[in-house]
C-alpha atoms as a PDB file:
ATOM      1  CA  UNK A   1      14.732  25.007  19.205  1.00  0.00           C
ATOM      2  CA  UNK A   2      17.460  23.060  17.895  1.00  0.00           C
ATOM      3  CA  UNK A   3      17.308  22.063  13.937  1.00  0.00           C
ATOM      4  CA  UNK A   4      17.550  18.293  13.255  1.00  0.00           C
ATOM      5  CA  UNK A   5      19.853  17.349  11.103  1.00  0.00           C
ATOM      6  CA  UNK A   6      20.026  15.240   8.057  1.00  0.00           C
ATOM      7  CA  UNK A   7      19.707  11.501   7.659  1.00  0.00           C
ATOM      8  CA  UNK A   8      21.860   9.335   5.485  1.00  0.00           C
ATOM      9  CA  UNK A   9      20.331   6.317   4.935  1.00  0.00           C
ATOM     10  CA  UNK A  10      22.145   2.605   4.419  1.00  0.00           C
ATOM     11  CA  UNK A  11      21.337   2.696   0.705  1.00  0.00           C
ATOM     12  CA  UNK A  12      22.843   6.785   0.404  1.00  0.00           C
ATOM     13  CA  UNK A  13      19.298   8.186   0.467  1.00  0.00           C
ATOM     14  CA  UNK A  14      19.630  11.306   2.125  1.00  0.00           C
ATOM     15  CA  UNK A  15      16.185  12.747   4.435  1.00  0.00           C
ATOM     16  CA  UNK A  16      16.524  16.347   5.210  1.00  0.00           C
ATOM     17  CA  UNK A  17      15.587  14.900   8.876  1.00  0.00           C
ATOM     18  CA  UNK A  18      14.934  11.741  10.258  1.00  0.00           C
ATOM     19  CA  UNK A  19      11.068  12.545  10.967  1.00  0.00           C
ATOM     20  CA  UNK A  20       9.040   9.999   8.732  1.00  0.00           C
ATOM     21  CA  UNK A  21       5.173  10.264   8.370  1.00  0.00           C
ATOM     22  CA  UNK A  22       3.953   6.164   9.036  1.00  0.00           C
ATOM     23  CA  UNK A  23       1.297   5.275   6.507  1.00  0.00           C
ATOM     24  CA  UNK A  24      -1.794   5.363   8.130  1.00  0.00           C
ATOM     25  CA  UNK A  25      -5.193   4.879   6.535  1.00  0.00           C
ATOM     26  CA  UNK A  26      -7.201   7.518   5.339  1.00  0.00           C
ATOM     27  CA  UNK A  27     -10.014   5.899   3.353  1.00  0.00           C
ATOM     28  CA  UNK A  28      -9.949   9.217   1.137  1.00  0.00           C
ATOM     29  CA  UNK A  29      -9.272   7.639  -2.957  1.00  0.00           C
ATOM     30  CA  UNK A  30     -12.197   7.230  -4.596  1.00  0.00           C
ATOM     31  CA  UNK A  31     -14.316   3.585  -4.680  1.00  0.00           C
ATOM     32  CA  UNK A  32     -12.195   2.576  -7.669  1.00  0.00           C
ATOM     33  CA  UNK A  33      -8.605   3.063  -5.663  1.00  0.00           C
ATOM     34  CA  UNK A  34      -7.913   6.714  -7.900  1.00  0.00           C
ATOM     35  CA  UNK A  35      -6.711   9.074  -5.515  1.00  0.00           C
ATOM     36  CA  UNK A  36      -9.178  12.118  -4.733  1.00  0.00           C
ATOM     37  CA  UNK A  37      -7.603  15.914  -4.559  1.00  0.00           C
ATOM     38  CA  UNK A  38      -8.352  15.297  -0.630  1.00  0.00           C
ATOM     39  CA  UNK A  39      -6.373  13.075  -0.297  1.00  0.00           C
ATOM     40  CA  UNK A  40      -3.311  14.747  -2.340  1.00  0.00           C
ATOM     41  CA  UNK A  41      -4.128  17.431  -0.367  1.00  0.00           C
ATOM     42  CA  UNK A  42      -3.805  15.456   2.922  1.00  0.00           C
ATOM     43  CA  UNK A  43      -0.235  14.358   2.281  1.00  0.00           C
ATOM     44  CA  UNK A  44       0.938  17.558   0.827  1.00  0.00           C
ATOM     45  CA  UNK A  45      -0.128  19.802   4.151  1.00  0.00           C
ATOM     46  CA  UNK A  46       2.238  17.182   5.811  1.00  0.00           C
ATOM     47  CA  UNK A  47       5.378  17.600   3.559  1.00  0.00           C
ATOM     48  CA  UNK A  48       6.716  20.582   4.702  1.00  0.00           C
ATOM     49  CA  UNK A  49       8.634  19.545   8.079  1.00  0.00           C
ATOM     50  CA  UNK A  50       9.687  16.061   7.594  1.00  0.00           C
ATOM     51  CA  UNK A  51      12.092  13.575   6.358  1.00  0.00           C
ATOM     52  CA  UNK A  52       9.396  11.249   4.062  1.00  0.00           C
ATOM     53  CA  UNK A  53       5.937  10.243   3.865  1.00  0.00           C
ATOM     54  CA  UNK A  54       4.787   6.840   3.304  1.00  0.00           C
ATOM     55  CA  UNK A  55       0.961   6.439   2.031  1.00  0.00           C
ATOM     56  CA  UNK A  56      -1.560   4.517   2.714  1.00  0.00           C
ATOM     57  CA  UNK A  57      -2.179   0.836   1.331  1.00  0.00           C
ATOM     58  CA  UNK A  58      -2.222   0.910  -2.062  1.00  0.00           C
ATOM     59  CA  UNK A  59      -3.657  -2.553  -3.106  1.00  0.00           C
ATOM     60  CA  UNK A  60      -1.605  -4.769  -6.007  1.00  0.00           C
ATOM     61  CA  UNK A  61      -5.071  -6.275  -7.119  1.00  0.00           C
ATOM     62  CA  UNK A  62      -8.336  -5.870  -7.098  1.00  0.00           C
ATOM     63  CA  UNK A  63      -9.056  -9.178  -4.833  1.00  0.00           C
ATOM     64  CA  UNK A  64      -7.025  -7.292  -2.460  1.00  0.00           C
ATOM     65  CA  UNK A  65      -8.606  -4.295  -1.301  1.00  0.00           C
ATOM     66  CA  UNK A  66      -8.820  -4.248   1.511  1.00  0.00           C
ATOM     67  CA  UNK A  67     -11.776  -1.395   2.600  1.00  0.00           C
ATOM     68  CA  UNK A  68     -13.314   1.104   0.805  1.00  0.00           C
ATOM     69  CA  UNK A  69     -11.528   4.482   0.031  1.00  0.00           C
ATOM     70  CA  UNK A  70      -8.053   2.361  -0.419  1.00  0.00           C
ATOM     71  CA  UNK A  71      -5.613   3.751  -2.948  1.00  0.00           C
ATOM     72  CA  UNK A  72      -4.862   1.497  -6.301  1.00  0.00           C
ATOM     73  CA  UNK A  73      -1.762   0.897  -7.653  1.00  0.00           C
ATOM     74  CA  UNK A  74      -2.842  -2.044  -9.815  1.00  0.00           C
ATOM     75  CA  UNK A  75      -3.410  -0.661 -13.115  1.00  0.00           C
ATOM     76  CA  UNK A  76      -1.139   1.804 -15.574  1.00  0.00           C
ATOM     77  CA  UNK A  77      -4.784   4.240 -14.803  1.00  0.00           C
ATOM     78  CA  UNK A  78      -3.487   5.012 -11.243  1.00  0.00           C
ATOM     79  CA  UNK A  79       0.111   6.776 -12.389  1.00  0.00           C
ATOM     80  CA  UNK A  80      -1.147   9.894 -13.206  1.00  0.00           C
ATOM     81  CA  UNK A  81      -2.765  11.015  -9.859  1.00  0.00           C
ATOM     82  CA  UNK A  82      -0.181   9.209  -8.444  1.00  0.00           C
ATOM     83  CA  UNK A  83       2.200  11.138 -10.478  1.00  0.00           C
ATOM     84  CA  UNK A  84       0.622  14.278  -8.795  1.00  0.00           C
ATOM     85  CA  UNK A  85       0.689  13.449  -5.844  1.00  0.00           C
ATOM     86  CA  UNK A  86       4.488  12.440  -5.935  1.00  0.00           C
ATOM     87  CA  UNK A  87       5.064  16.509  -7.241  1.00  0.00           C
ATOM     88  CA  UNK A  88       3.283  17.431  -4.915  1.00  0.00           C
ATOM     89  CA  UNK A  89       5.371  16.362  -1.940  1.00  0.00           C
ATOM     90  CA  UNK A  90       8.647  16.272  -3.325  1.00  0.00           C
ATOM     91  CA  UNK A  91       8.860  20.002  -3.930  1.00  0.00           C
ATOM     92  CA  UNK A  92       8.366  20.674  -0.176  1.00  0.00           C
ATOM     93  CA  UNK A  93      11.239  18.612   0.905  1.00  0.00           C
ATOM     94  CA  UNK A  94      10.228  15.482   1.435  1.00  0.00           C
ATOM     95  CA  UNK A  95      10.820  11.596   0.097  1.00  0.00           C
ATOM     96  CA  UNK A  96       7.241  10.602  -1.361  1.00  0.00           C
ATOM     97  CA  UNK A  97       6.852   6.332  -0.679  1.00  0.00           C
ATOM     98  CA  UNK A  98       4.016   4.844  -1.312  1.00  0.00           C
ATOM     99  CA  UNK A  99       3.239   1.621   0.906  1.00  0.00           C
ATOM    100  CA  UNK A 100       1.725  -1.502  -1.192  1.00  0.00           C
ATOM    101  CA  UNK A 101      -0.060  -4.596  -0.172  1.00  0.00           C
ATOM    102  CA  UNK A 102      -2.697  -7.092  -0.744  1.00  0.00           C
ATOM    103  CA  UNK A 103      -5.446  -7.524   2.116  1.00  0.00           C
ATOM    104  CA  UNK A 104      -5.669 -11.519   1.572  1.00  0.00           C
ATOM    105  CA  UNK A 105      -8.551 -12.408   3.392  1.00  0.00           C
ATOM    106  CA  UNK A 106      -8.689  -9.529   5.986  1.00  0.00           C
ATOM    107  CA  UNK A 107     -11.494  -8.208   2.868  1.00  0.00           C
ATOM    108  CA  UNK A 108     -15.202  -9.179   1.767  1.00  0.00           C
ATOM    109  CA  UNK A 109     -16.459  -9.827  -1.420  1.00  0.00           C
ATOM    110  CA  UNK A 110     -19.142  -6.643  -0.843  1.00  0.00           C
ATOM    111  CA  UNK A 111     -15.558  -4.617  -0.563  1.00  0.00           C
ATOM    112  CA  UNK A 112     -13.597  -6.150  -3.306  1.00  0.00           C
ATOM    113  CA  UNK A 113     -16.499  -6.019  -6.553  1.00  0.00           C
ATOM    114  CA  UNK A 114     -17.789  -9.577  -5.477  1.00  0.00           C
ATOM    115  CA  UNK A 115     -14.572 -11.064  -5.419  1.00  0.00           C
ATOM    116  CA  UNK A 116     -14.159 -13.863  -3.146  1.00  0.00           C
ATOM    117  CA  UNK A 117     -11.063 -13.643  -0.638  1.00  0.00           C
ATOM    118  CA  UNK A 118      -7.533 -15.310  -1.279  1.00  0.00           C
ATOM    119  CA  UNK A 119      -5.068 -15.984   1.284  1.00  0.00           C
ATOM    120  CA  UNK A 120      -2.500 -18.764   1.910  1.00  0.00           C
ATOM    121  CA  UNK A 121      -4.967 -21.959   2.945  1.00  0.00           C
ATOM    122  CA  UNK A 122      -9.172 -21.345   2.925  1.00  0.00           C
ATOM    123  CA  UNK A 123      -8.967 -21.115   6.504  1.00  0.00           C
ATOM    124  CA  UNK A 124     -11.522 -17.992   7.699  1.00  0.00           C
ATOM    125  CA  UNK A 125      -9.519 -15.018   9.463  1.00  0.00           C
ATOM    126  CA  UNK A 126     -10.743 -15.515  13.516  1.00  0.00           C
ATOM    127  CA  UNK A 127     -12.884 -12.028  13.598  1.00  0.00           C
ATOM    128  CA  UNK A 128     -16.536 -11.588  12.969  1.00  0.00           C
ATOM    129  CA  UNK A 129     -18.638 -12.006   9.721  1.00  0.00           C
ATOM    130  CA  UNK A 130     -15.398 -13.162   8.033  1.00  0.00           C
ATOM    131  CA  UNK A 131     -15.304 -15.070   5.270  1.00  0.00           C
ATOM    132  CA  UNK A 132     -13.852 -18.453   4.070  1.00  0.00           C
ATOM    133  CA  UNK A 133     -10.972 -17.483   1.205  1.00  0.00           C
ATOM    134  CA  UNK A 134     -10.179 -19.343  -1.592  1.00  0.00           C
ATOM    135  CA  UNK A 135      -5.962 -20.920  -1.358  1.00  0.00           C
ATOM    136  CA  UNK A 136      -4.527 -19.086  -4.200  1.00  0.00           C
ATOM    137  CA  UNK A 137      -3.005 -21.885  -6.412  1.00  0.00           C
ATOM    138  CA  UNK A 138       0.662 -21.910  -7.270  1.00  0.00           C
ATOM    139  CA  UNK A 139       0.797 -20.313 -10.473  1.00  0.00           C
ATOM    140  CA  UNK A 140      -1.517 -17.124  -8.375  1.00  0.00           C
ATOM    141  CA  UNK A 141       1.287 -16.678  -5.815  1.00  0.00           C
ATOM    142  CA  UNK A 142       3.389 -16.197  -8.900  1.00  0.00           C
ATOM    143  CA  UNK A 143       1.043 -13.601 -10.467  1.00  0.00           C
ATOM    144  CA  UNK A 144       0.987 -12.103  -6.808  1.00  0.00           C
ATOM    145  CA  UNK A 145       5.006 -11.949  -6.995  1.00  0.00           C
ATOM    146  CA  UNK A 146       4.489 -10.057 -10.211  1.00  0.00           C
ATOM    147  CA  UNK A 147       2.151  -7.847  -9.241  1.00  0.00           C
ATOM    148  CA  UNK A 148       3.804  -6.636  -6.179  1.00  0.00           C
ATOM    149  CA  UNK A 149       6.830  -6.069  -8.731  1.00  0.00           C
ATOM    150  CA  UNK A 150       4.490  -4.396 -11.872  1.00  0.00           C
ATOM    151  CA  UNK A 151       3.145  -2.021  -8.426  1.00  0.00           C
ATOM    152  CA  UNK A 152       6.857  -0.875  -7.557  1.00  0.00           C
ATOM    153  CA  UNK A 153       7.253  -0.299 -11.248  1.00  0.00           C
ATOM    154  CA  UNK A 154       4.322   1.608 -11.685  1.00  0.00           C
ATOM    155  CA  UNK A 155       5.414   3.924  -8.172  1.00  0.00           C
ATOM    156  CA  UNK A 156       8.884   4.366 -10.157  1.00  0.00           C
ATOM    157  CA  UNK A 157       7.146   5.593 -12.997  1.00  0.00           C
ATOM    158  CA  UNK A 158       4.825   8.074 -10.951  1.00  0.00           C
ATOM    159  CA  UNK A 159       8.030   9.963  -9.554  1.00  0.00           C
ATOM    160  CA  UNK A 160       7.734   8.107  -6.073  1.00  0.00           C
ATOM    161  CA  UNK A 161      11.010   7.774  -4.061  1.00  0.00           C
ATOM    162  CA  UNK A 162      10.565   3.989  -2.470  1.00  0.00           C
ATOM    163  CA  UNK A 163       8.207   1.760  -1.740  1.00  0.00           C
ATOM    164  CA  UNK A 164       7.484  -0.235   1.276  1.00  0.00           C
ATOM    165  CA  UNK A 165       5.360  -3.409   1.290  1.00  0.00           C
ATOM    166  CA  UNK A 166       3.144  -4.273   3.805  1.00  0.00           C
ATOM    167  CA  UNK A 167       3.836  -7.712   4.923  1.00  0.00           C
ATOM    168  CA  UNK A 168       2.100  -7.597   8.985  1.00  0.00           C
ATOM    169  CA  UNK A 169      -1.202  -6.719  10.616  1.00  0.00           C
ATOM    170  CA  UNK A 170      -2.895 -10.496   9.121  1.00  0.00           C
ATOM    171  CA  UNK A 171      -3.092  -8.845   4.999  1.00  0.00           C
ATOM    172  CA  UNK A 172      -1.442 -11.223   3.022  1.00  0.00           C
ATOM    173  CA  UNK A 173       2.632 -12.070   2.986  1.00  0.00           C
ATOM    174  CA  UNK A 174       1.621 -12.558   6.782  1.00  0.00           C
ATOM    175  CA  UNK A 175      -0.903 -14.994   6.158  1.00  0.00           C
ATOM    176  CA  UNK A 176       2.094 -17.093   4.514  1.00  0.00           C
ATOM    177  CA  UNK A 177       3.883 -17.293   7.379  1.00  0.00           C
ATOM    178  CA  UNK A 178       0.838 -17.532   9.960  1.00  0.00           C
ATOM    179  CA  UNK A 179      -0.080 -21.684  11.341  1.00  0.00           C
ATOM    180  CA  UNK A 180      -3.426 -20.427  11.232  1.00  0.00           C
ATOM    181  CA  UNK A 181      -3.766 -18.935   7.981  1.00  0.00           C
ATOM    182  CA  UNK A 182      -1.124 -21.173   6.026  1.00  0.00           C
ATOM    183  CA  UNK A 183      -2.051 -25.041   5.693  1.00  0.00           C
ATOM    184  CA  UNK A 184      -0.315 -25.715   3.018  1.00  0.00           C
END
């Protein structure tokens, strides 16, 4: 079997190989978004052949979790599991990214504490049982902005290697750019 070889990215990040684990959900964190030892566990059986993992969603606020057993990266709480799980991957060779996003409207208020939805326009997503969000008003998109950037801060801080933001699959930053979702 031939070895792969090393990956340089365009920013000088360097992957021991160019095998990268895509986030994919697990619904494993606890109800509040804390990460369970499952799920470190979970990620760290995977670190020890490729390149990088990226985690699941990991939601910027709590109006936008999006189902239950979603990681939270909204609150200085979350670092230290977060924080473990970074050490825990890293050791074995690979980058540790954590993927953040905000579900939008693509949640319920029964998943998000009562919350009502937010998206771009209160326009109802076009699936089943779904519910009528509220437009976020200017000065929210801002707060969005921010929290998005206080998330990537708070990955830094937990030892991750990168972030990547979820902007398809109807959460959110897509809804912005959607005619359906976006009347503004």
């Amino acid at each position: 079997m031939e070895k792969l070889e090393q990956v340089v990215l365009p920013n000088g990040v360097t992957l021991r190989n160019p095998l990268i684990m895509a986030p994919m959900t697990t619904q494993l964190s606890f109800f509040n978004g804390e990460l369970t030892q499952d799920e470190i566990t979970y990620y760290t059986n995977r670190s020890h052949h490729i390149g990088a993992i990226i985690t699941a969603a990991a939601n910027v606020q709590p109006v936008g979790k999006g189902w239950e057993g979603e990681l939270g990266i909204f609150d200085d709480k979350f670092i230290p599991k977060l924080s473990q799980l970074a050490s825990e991957i890293k050791p074995n060779g690979a980058k540790a990214i954590v993927q953040i996003f905000h579900a939008g409207r693509m949640t319920s208020h029964l998943t998000n504490g009562g919350l009502t939805p937010v998206s771009a326009s209160a326009v109802a997503a076009e699936r089943e049982n779904a519910e009528i969000p509220r437009a976020l008003k200017d000065e929210e998109i801002l707060q969005v902005i921010e929290d998005f950037k206080f998330a990537t801060k708070r990955a830094i801080q937990a030892g991750f290697d990168g972030v990547e933001i979820h902007g398809a699959n109807t959460y959110l930053i897509q809804q912005f750019f959607s005619p359906h979702s976006n009347r503004r």
